[in-house]
C-alpha atoms as a PDB file:
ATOM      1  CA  UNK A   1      10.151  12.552  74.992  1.00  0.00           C
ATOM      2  CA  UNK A   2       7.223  10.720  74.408  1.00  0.00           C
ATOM      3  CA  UNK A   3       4.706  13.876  74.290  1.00  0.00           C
ATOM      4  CA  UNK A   4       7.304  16.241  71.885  1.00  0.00           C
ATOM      5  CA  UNK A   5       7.648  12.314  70.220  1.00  0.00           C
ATOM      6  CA  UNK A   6      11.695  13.049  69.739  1.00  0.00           C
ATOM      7  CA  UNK A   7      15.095  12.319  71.990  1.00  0.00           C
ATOM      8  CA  UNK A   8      16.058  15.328  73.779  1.00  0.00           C
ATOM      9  CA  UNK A   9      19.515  16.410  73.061  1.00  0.00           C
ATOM     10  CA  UNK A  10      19.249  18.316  76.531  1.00  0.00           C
ATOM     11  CA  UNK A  11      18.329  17.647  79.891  1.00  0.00           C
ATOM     12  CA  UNK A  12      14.438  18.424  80.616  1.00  0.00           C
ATOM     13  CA  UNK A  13      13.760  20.869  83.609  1.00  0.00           C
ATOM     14  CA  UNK A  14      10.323  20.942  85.090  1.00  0.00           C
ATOM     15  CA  UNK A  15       9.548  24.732  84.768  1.00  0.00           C
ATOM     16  CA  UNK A  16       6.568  25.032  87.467  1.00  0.00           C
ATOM     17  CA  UNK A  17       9.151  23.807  90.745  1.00  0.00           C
ATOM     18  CA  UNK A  18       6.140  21.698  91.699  1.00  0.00           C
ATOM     19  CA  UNK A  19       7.658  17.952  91.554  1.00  0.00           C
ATOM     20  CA  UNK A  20       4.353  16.098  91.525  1.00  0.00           C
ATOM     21  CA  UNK A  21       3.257  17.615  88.940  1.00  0.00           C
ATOM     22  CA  UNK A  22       3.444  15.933  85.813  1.00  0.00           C
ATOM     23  CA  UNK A  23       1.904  17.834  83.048  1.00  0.00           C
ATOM     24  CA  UNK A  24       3.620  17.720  80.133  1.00  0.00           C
ATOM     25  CA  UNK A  25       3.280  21.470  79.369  1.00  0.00           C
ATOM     26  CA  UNK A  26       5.927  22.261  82.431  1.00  0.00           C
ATOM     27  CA  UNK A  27       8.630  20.316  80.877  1.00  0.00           C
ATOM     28  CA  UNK A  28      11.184  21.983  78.419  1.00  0.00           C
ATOM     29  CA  UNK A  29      14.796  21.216  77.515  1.00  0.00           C
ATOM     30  CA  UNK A  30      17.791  22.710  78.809  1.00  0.00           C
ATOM     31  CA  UNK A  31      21.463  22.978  79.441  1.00  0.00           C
ATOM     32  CA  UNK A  32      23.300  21.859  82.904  1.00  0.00           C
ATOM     33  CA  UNK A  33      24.007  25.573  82.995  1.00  0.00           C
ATOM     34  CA  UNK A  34      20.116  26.139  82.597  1.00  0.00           C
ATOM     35  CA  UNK A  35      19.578  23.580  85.645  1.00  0.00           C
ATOM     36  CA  UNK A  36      22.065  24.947  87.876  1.00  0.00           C
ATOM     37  CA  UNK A  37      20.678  28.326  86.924  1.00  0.00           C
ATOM     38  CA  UNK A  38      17.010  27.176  87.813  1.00  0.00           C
ATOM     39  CA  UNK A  39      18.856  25.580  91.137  1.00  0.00           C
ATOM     40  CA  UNK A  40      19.682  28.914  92.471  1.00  0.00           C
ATOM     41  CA  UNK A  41      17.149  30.995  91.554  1.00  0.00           C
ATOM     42  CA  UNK A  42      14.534  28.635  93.183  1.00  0.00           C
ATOM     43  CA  UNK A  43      17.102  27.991  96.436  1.00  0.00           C
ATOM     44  CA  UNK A  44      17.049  24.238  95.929  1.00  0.00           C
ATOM     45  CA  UNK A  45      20.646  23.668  96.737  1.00  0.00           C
ATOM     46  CA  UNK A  46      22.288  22.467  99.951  1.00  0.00           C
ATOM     47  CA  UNK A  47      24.179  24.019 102.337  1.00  0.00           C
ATOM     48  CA  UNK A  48      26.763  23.608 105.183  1.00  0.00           C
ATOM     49  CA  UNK A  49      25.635  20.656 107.577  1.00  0.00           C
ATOM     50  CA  UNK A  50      22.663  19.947 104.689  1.00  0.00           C
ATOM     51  CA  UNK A  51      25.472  19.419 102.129  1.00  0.00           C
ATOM     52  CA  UNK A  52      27.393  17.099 103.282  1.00  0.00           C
ATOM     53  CA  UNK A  53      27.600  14.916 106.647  1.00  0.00           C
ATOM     54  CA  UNK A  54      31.093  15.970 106.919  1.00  0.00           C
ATOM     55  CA  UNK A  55      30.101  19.576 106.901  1.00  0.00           C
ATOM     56  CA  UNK A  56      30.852  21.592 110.239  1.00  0.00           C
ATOM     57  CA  UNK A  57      27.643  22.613 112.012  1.00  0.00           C
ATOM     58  CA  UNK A  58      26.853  26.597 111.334  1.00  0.00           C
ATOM     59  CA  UNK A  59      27.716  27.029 115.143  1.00  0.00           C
ATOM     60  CA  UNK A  60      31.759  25.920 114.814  1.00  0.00           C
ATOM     61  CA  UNK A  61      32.350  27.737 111.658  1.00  0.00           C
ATOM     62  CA  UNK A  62      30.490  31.248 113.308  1.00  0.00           C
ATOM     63  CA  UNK A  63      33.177  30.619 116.614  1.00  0.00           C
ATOM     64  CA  UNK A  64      36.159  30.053 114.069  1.00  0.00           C
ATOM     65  CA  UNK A  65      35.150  32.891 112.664  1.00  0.00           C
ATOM     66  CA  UNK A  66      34.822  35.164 115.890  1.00  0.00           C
ATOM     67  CA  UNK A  67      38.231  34.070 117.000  1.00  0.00           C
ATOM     68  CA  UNK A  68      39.762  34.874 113.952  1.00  0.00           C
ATOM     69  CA  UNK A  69      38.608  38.271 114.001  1.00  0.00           C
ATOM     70  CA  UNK A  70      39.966  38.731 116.850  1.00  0.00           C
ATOM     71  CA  UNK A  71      43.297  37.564 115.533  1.00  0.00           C
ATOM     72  CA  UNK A  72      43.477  33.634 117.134  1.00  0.00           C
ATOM     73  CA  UNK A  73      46.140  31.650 115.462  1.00  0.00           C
ATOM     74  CA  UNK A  74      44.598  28.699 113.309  1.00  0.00           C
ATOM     75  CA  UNK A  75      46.680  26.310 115.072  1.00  0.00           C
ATOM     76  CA  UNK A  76      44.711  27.862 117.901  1.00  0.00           C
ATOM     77  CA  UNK A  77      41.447  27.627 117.075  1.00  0.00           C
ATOM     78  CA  UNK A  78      41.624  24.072 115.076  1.00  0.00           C
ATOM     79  CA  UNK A  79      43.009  22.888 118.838  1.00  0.00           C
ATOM     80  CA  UNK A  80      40.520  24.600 120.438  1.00  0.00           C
ATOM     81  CA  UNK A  81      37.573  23.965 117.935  1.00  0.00           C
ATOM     82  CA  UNK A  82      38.659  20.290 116.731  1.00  0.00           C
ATOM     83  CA  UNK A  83      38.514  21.415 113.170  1.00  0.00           C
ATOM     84  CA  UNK A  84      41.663  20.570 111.147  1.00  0.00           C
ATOM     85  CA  UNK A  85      43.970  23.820 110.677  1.00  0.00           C
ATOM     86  CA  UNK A  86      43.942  23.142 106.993  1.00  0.00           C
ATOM     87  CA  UNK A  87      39.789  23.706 107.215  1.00  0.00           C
ATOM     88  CA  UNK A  88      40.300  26.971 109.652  1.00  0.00           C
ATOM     89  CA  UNK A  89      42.590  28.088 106.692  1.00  0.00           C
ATOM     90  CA  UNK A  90      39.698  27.506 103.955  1.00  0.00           C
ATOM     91  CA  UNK A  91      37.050  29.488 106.491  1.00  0.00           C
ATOM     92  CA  UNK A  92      39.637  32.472 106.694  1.00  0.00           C
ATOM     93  CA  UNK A  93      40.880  32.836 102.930  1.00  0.00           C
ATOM     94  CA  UNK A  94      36.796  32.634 102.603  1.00  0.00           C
ATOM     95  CA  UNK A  95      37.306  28.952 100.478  1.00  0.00           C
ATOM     96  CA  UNK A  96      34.926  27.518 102.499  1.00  0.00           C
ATOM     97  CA  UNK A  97      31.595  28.405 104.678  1.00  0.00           C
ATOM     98  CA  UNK A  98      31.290  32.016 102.714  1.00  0.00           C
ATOM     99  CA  UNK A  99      27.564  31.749 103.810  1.00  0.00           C
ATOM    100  CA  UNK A 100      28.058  31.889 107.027  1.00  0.00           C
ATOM    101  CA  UNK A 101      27.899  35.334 108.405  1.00  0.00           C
ATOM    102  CA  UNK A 102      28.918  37.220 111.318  1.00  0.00           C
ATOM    103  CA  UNK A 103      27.523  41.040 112.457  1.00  0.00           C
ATOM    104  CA  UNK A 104      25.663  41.449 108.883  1.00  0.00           C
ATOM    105  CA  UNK A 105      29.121  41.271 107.021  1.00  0.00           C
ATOM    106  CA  UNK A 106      30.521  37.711 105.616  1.00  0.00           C
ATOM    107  CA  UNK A 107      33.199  35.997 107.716  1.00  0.00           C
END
């Protein structure tokens, strides 16, 4: 604001991904579409256990997934795993966890 000496009507996004830097010339304005966009593209996002401290560690989602390829109820494995069925539901309609793969191929 001060260097273009006017309000942004948009969020300003720091285009070099280098936080301490400051210069001016890496700043430009942008949409929360553009930042989410920038997000992605540059992997700074979150995921599974880093997301959230209620996340499931990588390791229980991979076993609810191996059991329910091979066909374990979800009453089964949330008794088994200590996940909530409701969650084992989420991982198998892919809701939740898509990330996590099994074998190459999404579980």
């Amino acid at each position: 604001m001060i260097t273009n000496n006017r309000e942004p009507k948009l969020h300003i996004l720091h285009s070099c991904d280098n936080p301490s830097r400051v210069n001016p010339k890496h700043l430009r304005e942008g949409t929360d579409a553009d930042n989410v966009q920038d997000m992605m593209e540059r992997g700074r996002y979150a995921k599974g256990q880093q997301r959230c401290k209620h996340a499931l560690a990588t390791e229980v989602v991979i076993r609810i997934k191996e059991m329910l390829a091979k066909g374990d109820s979800n009453r089964r494995i949330a008794s088994e795993t200590g996940v909530n069925h409701a969650r084992v539901y989420e991982i198998k309609k892919g809701v939740t966890y898509k990330w996590v793969e099994i074998s190459g191929q999404q579980r």
